[in-house]
Protein backbone atom coordinates (compact mmCIF):
# COMPACT_ATOMS: atom_id res chain seq x y z
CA UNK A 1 -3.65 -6.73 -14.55
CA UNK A 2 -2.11 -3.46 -13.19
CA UNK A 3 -4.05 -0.75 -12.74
CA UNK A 4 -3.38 3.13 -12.35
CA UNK A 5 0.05 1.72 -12.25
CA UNK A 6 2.37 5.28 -13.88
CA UNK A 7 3.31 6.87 -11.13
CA UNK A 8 1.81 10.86 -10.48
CA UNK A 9 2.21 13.81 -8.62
CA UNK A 10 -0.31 12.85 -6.49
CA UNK A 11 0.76 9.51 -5.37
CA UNK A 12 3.83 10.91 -4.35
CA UNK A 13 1.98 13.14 -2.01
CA UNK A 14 -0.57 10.55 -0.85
CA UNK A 15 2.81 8.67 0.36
CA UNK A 16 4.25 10.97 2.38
CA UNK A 17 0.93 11.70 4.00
CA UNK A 18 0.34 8.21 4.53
CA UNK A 19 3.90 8.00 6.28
CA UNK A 20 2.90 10.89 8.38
CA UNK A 21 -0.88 9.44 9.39
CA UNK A 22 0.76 6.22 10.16
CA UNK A 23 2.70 7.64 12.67
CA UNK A 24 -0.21 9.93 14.38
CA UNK A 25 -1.89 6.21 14.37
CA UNK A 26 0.79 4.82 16.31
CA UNK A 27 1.41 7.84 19.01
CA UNK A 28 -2.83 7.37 19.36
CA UNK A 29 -2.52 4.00 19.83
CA UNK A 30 0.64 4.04 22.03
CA UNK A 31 -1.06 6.47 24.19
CA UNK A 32 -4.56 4.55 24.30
CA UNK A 33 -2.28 0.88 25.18
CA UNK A 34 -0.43 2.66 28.01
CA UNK A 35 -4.32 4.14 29.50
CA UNK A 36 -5.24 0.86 28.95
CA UNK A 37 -2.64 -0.63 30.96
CA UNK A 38 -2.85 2.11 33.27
CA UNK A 39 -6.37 1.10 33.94
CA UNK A 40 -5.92 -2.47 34.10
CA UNK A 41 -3.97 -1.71 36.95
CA UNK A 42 -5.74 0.17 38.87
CA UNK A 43 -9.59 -1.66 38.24
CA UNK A 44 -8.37 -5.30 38.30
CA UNK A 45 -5.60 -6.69 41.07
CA UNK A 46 -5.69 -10.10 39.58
CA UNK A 47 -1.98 -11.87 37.67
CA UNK A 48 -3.75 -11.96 34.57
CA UNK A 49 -4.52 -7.95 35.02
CA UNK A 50 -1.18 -7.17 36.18
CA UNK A 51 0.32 -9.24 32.94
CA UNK A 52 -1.85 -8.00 30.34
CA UNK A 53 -1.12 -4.13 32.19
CA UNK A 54 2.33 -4.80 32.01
CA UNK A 55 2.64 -6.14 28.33
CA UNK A 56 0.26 -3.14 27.10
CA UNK A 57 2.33 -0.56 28.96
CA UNK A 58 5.52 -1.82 27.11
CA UNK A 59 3.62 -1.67 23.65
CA UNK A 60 2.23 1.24 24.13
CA UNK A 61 5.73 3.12 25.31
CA UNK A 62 7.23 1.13 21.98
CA UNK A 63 4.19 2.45 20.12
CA UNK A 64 4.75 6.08 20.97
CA UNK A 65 8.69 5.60 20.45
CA UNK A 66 8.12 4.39 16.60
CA UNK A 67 4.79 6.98 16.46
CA UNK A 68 7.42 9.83 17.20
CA UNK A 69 10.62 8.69 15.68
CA UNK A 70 8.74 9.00 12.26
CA UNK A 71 6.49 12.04 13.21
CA UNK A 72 9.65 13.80 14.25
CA UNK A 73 11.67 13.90 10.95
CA UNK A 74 8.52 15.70 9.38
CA UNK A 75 10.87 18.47 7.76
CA UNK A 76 12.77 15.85 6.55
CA UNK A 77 9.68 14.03 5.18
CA UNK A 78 8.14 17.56 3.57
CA UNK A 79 11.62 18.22 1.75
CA UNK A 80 11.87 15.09 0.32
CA UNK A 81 8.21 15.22 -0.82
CA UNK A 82 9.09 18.41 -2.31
CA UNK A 83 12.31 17.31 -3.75
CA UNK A 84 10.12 14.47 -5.49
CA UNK A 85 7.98 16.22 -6.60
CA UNK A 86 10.21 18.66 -8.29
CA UNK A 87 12.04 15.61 -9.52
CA UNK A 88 9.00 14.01 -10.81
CA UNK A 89 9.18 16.98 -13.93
CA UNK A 90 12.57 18.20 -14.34
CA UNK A 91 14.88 15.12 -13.29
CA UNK A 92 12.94 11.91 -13.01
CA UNK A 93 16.61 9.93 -12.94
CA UNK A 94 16.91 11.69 -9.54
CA UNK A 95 14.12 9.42 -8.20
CA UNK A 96 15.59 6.63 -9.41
CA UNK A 97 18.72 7.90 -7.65
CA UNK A 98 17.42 9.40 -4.36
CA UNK A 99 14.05 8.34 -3.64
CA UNK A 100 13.92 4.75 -4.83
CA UNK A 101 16.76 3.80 -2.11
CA UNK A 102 15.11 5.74 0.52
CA UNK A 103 12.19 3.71 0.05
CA UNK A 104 13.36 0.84 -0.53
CA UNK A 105 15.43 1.19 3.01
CA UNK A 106 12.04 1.64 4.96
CA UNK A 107 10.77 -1.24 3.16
CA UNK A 108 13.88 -3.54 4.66
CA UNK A 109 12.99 -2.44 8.27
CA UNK A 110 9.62 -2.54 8.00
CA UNK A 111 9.88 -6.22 6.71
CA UNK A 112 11.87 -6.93 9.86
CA UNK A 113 9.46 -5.04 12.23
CA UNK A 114 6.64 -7.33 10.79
CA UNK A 115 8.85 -10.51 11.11
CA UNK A 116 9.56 -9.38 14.61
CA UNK A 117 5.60 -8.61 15.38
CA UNK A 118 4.70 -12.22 14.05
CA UNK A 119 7.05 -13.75 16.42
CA UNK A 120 5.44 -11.49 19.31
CA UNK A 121 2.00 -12.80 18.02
CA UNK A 122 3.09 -16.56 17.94
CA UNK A 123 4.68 -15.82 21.47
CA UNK A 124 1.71 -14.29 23.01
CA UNK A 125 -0.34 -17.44 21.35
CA UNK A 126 1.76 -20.17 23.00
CA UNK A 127 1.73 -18.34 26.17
CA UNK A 128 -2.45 -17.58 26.38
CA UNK A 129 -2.84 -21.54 25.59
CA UNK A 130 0.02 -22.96 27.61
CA UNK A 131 -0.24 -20.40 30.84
CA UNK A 132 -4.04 -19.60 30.87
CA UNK A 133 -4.43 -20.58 34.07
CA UNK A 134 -1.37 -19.02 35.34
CA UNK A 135 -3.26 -15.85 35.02
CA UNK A 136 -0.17 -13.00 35.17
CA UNK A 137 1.29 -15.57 31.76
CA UNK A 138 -1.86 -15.96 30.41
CA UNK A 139 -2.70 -12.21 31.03
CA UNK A 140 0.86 -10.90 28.95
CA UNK A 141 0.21 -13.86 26.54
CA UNK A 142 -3.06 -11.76 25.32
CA UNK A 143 -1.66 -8.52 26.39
CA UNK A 144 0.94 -9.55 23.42
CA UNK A 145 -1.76 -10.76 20.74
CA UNK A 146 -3.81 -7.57 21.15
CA UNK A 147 -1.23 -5.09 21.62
CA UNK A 148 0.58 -6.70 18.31
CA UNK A 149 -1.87 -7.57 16.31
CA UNK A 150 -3.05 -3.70 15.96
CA UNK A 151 0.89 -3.14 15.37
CA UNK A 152 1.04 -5.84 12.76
CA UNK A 153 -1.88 -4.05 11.15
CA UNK A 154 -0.84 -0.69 10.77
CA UNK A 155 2.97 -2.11 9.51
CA UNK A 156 1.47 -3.76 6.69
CA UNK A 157 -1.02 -1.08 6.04
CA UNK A 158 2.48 1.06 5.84
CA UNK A 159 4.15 -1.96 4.04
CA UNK A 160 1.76 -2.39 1.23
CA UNK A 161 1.82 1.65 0.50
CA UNK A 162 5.81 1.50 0.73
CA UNK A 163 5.80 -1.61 -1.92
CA UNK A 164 2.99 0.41 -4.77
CA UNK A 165 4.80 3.54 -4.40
CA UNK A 166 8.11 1.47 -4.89
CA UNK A 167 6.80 -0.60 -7.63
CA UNK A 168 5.64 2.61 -9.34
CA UNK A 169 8.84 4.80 -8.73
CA UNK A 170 10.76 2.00 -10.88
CA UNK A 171 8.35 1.77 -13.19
CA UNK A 172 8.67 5.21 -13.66
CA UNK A 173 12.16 5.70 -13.65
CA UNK A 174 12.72 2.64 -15.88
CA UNK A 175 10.41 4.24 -18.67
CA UNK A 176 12.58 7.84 -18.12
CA UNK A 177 15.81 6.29 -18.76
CA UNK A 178 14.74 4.36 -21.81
């Protein structure tokens, strides 16, 4: 059973300032990964320290890379919010046109960002279980699950959003063309 499936105005906007939050997550959370690793280094000497350190460091910097890539093309983000918006009234076709391959785009690379994250999870697994007593292995093997899990998280939290505004742009468009 669907529910509150028509698309609105306001779900339009609630996307584009979910895209925009998501991104502030990830710049916090970069930044907070590379203090982490920052302090990892400094407090503990030991290989599993210095593995975890390094693996959070790398993370984080990949963190605040994606965090700002998105954050960056906010003029881009408000003009298309306002261009579906406008759309939404006076040419709903146009979403089908414009927005629905826009979105559908970022919901291609986010699938392969989460493919790649699960792989970074299942790596960081084998190598916690396999190298725990080789601490600097052990120490990026669970430098990798933590740092990726909370990456993992906020890609499907972005994922799911992507696929119900999706879902409800076609929807939409579908019952405008009919």
């Amino acid at each position: 059973m669907k529910i509150n499936s028509m698309l609105t105005k306001a779900d339009i906007e609630q996307y584009f300032i979910a895209e925009k939050n998501a991104s502030l997550f990830l710049l916090f959370a970069g930044a907070a990964a590379v203090v982490v690793a920052i302090m990892l280094l400094v407090l503990y000497k030991s290989g599993f320290g210095k593995g975890m350190a390094a693996t959070l460091m790398v993370l984080g910097i990949w963190q605040l890379y994606l965090g700002y890539a998105v954050y960056r093309q906010d003029e881009i983000r408000d003009r298309r919010r306002i261009d579906a918006v406008y759309a939404f009234d006076l040419d709903p076709v146009k979403l089908g046109t414009k927005e629905v391959p826009e979105v559908t785009h970022a919901v291609v690379s986010i699938k392969r960002f989460l493919l790649i994250e699960l792989v970074l999870i299942v790596a960081g697994i084998v190598l916690w279980l396999k190298f725990r007593q080789e601490a600097i292995w052990g120490g990026v093997g669970l430098g990798l699950i933590l740092g990726t899990l909370l990456m993992l998280g906020v890609e499907y939290f972005v994922y799911s959003k992507n696929m119900d505004y999706l879902r409800k742009l076609r929807e939409f468009t579908a019952s405008k063309i009919t």
